[in-house]
PDB file of N, CA and C in Angstrom:
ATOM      1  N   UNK A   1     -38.478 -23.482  93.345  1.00  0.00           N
ATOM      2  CA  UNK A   1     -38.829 -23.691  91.971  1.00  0.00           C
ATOM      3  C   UNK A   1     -38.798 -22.323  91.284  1.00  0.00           C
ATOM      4  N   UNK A   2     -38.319 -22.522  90.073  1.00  0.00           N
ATOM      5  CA  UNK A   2     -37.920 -21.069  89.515  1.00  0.00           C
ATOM      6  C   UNK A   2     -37.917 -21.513  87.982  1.00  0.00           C
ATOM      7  N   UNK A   3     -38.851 -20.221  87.155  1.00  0.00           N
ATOM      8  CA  UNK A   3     -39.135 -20.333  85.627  1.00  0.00           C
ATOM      9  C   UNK A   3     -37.829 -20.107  85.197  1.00  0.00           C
ATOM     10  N   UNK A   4     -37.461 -20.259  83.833  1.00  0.00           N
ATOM     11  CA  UNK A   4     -35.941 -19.765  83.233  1.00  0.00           C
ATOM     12  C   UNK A   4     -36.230 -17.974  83.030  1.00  0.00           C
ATOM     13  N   UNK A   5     -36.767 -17.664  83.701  1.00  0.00           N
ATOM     14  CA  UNK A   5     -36.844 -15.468  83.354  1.00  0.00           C
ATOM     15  C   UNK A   5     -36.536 -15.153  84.869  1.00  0.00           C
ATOM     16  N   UNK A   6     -36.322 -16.322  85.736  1.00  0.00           N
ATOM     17  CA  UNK A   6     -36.227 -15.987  86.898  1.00  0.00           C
ATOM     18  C   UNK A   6     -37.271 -15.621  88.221  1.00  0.00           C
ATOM     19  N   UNK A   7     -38.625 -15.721  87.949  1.00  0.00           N
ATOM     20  CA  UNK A   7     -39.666 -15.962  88.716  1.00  0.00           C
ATOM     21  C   UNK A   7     -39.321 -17.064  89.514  1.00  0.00           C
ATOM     22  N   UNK A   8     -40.045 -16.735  90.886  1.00  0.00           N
ATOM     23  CA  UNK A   8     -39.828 -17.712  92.065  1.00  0.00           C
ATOM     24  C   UNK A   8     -41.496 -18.641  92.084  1.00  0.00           C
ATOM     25  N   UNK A   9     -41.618 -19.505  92.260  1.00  0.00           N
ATOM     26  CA  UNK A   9     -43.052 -20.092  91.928  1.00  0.00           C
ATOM     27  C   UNK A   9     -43.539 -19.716  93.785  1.00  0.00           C
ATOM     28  N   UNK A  10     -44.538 -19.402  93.929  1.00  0.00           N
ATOM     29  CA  UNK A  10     -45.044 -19.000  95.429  1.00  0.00           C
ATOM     30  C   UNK A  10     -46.738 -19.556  94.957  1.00  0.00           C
ATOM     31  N   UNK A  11     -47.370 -19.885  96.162  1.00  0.00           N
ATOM     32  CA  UNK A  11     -48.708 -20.218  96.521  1.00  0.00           C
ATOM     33  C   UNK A  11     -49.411 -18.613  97.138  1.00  0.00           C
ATOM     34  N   UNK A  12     -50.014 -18.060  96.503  1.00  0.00           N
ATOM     35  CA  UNK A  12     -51.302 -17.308  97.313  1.00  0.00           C
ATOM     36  C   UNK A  12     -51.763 -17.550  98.372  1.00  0.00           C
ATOM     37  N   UNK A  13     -51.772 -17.388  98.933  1.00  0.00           N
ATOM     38  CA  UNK A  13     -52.031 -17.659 100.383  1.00  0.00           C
ATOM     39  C   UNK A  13     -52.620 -16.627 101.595  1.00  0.00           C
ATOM     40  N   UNK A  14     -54.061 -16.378 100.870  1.00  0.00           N
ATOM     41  CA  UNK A  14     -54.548 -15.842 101.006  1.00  0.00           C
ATOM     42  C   UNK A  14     -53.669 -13.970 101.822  1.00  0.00           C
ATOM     43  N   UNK A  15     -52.912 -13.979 100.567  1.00  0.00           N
ATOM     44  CA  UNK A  15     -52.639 -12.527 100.231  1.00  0.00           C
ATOM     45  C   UNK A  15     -51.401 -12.239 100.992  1.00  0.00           C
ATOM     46  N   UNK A  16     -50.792 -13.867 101.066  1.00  0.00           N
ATOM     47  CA  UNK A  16     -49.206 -13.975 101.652  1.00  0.00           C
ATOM     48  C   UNK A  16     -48.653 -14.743 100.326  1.00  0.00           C
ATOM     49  N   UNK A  17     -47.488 -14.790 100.056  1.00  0.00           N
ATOM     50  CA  UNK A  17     -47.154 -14.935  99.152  1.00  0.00           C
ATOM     51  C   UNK A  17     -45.983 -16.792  99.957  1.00  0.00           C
ATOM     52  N   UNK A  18     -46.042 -17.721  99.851  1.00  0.00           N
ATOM     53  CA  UNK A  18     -45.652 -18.840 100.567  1.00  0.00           C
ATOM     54  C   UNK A  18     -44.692 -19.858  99.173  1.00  0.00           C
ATOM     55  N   UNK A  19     -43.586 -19.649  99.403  1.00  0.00           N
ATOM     56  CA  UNK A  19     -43.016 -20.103  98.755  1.00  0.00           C
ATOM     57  C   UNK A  19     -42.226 -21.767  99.363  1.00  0.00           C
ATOM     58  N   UNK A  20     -42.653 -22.514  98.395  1.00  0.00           N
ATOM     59  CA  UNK A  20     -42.492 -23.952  98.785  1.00  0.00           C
ATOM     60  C   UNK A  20     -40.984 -24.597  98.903  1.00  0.00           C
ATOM     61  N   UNK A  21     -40.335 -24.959  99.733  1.00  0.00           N
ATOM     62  CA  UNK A  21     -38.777 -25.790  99.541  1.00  0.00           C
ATOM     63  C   UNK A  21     -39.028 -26.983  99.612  1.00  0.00           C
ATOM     64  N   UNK A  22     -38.127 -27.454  99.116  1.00  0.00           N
ATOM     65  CA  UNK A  22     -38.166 -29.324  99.086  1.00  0.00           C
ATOM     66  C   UNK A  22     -36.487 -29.524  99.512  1.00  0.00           C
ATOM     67  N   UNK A  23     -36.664 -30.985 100.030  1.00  0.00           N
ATOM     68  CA  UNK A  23     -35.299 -30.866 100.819  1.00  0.00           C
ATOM     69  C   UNK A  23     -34.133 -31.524  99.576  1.00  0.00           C
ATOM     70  N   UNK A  24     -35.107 -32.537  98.596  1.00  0.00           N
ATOM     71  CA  UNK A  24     -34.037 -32.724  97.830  1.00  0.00           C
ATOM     72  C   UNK A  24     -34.739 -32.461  96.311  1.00  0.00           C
ATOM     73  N   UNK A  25     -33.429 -32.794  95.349  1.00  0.00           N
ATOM     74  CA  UNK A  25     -34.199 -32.565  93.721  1.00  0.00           C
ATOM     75  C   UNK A  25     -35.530 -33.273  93.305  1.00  0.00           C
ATOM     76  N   UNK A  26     -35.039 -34.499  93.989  1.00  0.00           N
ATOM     77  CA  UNK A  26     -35.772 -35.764  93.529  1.00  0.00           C
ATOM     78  C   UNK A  26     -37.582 -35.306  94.322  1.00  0.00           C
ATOM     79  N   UNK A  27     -37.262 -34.924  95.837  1.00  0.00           N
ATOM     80  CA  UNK A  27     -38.976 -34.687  95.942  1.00  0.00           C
ATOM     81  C   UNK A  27     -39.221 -33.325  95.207  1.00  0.00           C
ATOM     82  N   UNK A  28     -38.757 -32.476  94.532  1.00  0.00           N
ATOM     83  CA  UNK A  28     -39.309 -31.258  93.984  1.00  0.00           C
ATOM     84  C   UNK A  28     -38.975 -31.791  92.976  1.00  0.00           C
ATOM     85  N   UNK A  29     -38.936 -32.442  91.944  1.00  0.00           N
ATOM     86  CA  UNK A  29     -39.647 -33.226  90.641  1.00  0.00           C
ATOM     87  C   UNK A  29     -40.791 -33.831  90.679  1.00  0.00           C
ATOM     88  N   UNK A  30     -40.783 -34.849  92.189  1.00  0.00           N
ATOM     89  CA  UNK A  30     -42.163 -35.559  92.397  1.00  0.00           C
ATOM     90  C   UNK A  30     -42.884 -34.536  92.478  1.00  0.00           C
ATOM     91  N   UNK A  31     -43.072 -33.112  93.513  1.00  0.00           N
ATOM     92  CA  UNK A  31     -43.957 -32.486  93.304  1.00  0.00           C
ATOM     93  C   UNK A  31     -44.396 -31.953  92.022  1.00  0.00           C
ATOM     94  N   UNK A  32     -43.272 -31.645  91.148  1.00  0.00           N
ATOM     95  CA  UNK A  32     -43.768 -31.303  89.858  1.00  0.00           C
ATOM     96  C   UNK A  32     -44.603 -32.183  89.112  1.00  0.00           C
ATOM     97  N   UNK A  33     -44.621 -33.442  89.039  1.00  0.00           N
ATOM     98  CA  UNK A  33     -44.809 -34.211  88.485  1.00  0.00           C
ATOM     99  C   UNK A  33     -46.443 -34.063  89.076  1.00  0.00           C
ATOM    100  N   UNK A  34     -46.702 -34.225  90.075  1.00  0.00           N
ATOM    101  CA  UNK A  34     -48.008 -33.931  90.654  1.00  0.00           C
ATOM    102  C   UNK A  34     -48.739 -33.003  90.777  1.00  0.00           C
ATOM    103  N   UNK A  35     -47.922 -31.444  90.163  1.00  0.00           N
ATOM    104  CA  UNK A  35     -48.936 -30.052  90.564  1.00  0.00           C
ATOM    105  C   UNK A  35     -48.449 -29.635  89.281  1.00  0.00           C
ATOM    106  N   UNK A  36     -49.288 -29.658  88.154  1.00  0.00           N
ATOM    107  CA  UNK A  36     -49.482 -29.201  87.096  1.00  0.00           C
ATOM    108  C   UNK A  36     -48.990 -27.274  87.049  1.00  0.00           C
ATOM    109  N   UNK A  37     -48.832 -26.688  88.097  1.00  0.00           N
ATOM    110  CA  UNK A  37     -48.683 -25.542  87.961  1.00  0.00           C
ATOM    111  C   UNK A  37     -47.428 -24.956  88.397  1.00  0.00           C
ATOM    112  N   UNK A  38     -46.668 -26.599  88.671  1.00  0.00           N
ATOM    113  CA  UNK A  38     -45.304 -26.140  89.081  1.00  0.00           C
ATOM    114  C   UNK A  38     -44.265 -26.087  87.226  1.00  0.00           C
ATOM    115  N   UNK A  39     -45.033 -27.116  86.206  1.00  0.00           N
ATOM    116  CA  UNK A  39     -44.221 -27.300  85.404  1.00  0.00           C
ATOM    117  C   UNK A  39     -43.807 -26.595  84.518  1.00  0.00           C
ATOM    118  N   UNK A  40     -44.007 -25.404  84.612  1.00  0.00           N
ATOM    119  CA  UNK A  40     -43.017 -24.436  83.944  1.00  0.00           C
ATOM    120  C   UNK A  40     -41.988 -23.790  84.798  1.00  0.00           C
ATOM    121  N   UNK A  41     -41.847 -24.132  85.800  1.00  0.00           N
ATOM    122  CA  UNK A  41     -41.034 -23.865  87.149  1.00  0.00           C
ATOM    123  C   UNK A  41     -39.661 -25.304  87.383  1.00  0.00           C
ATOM    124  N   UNK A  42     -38.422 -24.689  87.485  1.00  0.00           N
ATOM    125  CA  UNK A  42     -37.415 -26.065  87.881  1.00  0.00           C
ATOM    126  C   UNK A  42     -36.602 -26.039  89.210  1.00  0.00           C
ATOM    127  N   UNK A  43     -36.224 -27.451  89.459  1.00  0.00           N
ATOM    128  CA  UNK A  43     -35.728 -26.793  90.920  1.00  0.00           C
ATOM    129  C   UNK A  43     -34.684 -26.234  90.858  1.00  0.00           C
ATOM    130  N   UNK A  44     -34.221 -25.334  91.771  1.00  0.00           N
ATOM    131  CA  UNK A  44     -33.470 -24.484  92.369  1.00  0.00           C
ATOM    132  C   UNK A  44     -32.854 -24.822  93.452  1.00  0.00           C
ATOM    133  N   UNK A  45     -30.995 -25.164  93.303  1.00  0.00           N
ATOM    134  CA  UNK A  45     -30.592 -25.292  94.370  1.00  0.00           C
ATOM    135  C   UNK A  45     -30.658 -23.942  95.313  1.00  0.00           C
ATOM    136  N   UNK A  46     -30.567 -23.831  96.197  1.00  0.00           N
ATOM    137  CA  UNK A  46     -30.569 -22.471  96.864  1.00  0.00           C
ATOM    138  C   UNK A  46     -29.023 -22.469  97.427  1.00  0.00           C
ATOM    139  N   UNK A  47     -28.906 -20.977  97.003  1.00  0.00           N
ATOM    140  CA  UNK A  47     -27.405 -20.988  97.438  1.00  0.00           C
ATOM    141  C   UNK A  47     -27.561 -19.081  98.420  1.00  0.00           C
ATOM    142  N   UNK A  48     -26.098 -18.859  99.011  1.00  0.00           N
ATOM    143  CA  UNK A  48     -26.989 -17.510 100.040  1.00  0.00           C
ATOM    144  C   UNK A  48     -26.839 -16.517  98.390  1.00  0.00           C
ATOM    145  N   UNK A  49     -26.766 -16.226  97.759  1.00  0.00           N
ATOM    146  CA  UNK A  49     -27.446 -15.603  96.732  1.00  0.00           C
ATOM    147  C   UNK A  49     -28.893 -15.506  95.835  1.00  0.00           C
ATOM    148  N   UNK A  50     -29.498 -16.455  96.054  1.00  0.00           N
ATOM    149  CA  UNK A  50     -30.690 -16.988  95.498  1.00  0.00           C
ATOM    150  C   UNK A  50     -31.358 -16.744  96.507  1.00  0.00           C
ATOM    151  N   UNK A  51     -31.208 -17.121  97.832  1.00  0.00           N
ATOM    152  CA  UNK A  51     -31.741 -16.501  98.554  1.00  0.00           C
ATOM    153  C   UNK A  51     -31.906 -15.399  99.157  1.00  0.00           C
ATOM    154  N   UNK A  52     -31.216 -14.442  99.374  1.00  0.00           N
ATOM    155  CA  UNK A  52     -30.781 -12.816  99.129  1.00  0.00           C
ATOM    156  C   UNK A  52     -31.583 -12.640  97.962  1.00  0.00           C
ATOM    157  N   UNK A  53     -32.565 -13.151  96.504  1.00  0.00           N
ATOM    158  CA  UNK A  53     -33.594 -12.825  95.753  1.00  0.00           C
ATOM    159  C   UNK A  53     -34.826 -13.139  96.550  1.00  0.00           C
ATOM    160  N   UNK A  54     -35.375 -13.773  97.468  1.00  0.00           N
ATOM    161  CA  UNK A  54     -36.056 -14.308  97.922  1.00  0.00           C
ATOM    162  C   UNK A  54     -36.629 -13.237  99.266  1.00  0.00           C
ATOM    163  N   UNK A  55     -35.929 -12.913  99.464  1.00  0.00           N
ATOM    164  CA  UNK A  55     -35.903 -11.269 100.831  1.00  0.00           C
ATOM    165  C   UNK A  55     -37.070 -10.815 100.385  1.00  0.00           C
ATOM    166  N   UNK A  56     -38.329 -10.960 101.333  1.00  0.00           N
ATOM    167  CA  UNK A  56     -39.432 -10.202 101.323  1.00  0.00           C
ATOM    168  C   UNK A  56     -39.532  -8.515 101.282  1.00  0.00           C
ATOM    169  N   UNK A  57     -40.103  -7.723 100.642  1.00  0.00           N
ATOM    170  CA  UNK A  57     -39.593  -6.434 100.326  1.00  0.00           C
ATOM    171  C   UNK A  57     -40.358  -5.548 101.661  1.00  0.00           C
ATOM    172  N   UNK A  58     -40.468  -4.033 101.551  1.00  0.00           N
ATOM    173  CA  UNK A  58     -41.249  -3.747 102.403  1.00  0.00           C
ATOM    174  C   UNK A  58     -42.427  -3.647 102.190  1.00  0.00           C
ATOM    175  N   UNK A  59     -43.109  -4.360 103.404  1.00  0.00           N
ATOM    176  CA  UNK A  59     -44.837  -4.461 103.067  1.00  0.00           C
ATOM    177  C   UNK A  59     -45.238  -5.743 102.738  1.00  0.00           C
ATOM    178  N   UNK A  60     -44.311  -6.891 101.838  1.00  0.00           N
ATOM    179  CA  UNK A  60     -44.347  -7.769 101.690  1.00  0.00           C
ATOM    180  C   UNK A  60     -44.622  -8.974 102.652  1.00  0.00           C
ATOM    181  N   UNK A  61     -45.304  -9.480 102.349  1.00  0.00           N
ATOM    182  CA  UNK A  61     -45.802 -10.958 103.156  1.00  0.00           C
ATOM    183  C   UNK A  61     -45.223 -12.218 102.541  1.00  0.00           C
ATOM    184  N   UNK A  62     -44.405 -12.618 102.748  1.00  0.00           N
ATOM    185  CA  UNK A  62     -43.410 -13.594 102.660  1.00  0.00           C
ATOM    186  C   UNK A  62     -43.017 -14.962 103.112  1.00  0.00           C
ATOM    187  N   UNK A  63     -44.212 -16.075 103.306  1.00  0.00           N
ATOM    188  CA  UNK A  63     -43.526 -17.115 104.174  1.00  0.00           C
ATOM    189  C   UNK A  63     -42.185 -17.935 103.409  1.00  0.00           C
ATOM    190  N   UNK A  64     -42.029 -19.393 103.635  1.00  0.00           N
ATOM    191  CA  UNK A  64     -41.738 -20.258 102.842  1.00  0.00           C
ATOM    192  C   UNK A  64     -42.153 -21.546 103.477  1.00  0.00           C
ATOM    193  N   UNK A  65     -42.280 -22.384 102.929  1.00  0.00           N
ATOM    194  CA  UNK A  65     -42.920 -23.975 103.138  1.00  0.00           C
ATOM    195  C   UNK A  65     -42.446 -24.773 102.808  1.00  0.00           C
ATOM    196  N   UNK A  66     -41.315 -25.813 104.199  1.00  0.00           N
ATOM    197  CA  UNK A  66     -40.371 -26.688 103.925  1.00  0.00           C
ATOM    198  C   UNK A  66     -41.567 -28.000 103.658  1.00  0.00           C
ATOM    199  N   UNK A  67     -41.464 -28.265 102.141  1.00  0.00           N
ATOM    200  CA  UNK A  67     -42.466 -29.679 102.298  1.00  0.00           C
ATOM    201  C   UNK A  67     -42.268 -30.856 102.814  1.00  0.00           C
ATOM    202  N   UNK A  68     -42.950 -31.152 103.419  1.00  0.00           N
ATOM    203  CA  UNK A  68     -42.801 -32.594 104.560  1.00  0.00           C
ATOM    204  C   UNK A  68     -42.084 -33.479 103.534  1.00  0.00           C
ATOM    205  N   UNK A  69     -41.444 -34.163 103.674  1.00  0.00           N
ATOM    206  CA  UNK A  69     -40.478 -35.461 103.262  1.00  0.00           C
ATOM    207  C   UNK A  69     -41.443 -36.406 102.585  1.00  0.00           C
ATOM    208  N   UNK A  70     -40.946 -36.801 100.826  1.00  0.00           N
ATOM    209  CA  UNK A  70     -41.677 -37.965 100.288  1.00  0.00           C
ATOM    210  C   UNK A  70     -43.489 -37.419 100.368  1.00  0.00           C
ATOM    211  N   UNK A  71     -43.566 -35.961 100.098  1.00  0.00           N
ATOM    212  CA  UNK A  71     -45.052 -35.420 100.058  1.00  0.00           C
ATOM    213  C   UNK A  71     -45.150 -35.174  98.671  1.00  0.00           C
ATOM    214  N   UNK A  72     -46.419 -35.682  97.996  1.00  0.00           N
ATOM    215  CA  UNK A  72     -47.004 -35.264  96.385  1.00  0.00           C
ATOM    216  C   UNK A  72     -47.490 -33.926  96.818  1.00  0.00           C
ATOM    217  N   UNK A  73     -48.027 -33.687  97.992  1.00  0.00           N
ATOM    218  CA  UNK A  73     -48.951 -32.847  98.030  1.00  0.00           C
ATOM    219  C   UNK A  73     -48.359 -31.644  98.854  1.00  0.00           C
ATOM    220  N   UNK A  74     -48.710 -30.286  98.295  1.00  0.00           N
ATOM    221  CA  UNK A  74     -47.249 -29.131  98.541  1.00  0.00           C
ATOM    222  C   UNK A  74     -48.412 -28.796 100.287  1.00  0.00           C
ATOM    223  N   UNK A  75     -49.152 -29.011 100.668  1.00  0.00           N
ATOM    224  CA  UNK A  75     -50.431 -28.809 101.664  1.00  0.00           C
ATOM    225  C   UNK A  75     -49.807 -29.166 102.834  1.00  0.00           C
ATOM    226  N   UNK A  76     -48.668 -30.044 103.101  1.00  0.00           N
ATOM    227  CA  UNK A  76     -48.283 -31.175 104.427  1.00  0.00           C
ATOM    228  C   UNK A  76     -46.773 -30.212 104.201  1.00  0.00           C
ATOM    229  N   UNK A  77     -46.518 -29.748 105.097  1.00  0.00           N
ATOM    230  CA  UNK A  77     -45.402 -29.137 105.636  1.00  0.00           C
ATOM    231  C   UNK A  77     -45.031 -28.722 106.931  1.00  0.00           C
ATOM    232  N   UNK A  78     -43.661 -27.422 106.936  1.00  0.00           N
ATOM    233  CA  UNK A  78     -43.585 -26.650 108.223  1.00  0.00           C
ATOM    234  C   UNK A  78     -43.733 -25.206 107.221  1.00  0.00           C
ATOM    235  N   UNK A  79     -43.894 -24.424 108.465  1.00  0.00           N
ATOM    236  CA  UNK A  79     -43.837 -22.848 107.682  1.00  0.00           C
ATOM    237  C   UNK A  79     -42.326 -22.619 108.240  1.00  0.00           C
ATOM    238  N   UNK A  80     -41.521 -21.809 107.630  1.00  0.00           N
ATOM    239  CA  UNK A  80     -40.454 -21.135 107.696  1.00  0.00           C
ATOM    240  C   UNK A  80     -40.543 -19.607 107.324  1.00  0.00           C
ATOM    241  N   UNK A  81     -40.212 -19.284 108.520  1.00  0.00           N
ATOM    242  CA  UNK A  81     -39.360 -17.482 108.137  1.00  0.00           C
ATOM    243  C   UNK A  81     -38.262 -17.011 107.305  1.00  0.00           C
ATOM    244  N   UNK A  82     -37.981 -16.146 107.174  1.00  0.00           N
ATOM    245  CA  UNK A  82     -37.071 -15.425 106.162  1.00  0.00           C
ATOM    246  C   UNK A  82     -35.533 -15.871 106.667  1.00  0.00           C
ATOM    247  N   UNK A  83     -35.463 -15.897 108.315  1.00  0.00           N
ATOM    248  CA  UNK A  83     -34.675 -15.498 109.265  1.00  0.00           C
ATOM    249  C   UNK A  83     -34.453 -17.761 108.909  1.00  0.00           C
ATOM    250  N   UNK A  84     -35.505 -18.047 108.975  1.00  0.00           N
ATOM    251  CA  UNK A  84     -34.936 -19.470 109.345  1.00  0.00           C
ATOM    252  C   UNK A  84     -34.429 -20.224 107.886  1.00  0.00           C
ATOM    253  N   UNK A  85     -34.797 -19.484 106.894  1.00  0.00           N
ATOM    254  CA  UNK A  85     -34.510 -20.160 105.687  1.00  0.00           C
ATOM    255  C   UNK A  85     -32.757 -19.679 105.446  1.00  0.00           C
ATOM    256  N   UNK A  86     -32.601 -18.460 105.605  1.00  0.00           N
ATOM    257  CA  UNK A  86     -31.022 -17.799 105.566  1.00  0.00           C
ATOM    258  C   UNK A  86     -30.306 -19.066 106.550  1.00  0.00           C
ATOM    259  N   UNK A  87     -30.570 -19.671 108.186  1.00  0.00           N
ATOM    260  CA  UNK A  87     -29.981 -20.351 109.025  1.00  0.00           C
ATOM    261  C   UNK A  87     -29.945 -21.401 108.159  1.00  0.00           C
ATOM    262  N   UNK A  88     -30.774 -21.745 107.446  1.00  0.00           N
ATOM    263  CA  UNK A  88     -30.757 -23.357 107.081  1.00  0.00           C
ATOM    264  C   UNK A  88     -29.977 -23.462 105.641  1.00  0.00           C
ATOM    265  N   UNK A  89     -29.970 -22.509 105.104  1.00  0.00           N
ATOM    266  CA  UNK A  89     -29.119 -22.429 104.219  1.00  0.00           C
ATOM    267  C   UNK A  89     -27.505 -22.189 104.518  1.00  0.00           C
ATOM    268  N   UNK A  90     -27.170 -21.441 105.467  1.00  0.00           N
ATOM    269  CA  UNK A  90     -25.990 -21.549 105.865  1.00  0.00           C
ATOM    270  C   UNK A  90     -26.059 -22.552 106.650  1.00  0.00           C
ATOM    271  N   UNK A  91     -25.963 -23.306 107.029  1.00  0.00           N
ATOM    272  CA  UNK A  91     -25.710 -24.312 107.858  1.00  0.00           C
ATOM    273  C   UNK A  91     -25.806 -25.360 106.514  1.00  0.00           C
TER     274      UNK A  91
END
């Protein structure tokens, strides 16, 4: 999810920064539709450029959070690495 200035929408997490994926458009609308703090945020296909913005910097704490399938709630997931989000995107 990404504002139009180009901000990536991420969860705090307790002082990790956890950025949420959805596998298709349609469940990252439902989530929008359900988390009031996504809606200035739209989805984002991810392509390996968008993700190459996404590269945790140094020092940075960086997860991402594939949301479980048909979930309102961004809480029910897997965690993903930097390393596994680049694989899953190429592939």
């Amino acid at each position: 999810m990404q504002r139009a200035n180009g901000d990536w929408f991420a969860l705090d997490e307790q002082g990790r920064f956890r950025v949420p994926l959805f596998i298709t458009h349609r469940e990252a609308m439902q989530a929008r539709f359900f988390n009031s703090e996504l809606l200035v945020f739209k989805p984002i296909r991810l392509s390996q450029n968008s993700v190459e913005t996404l590269a945790p910097g140094k020092g940075e704490k960086t997860e991402f959070w594939l949301v479980e399938k048909e979930s309102t709630s961004m809480k029910r997931g897997r965690l993903m690495d930097y390393t596994q989000l680049v694989s899953l995107v190429r592939d």
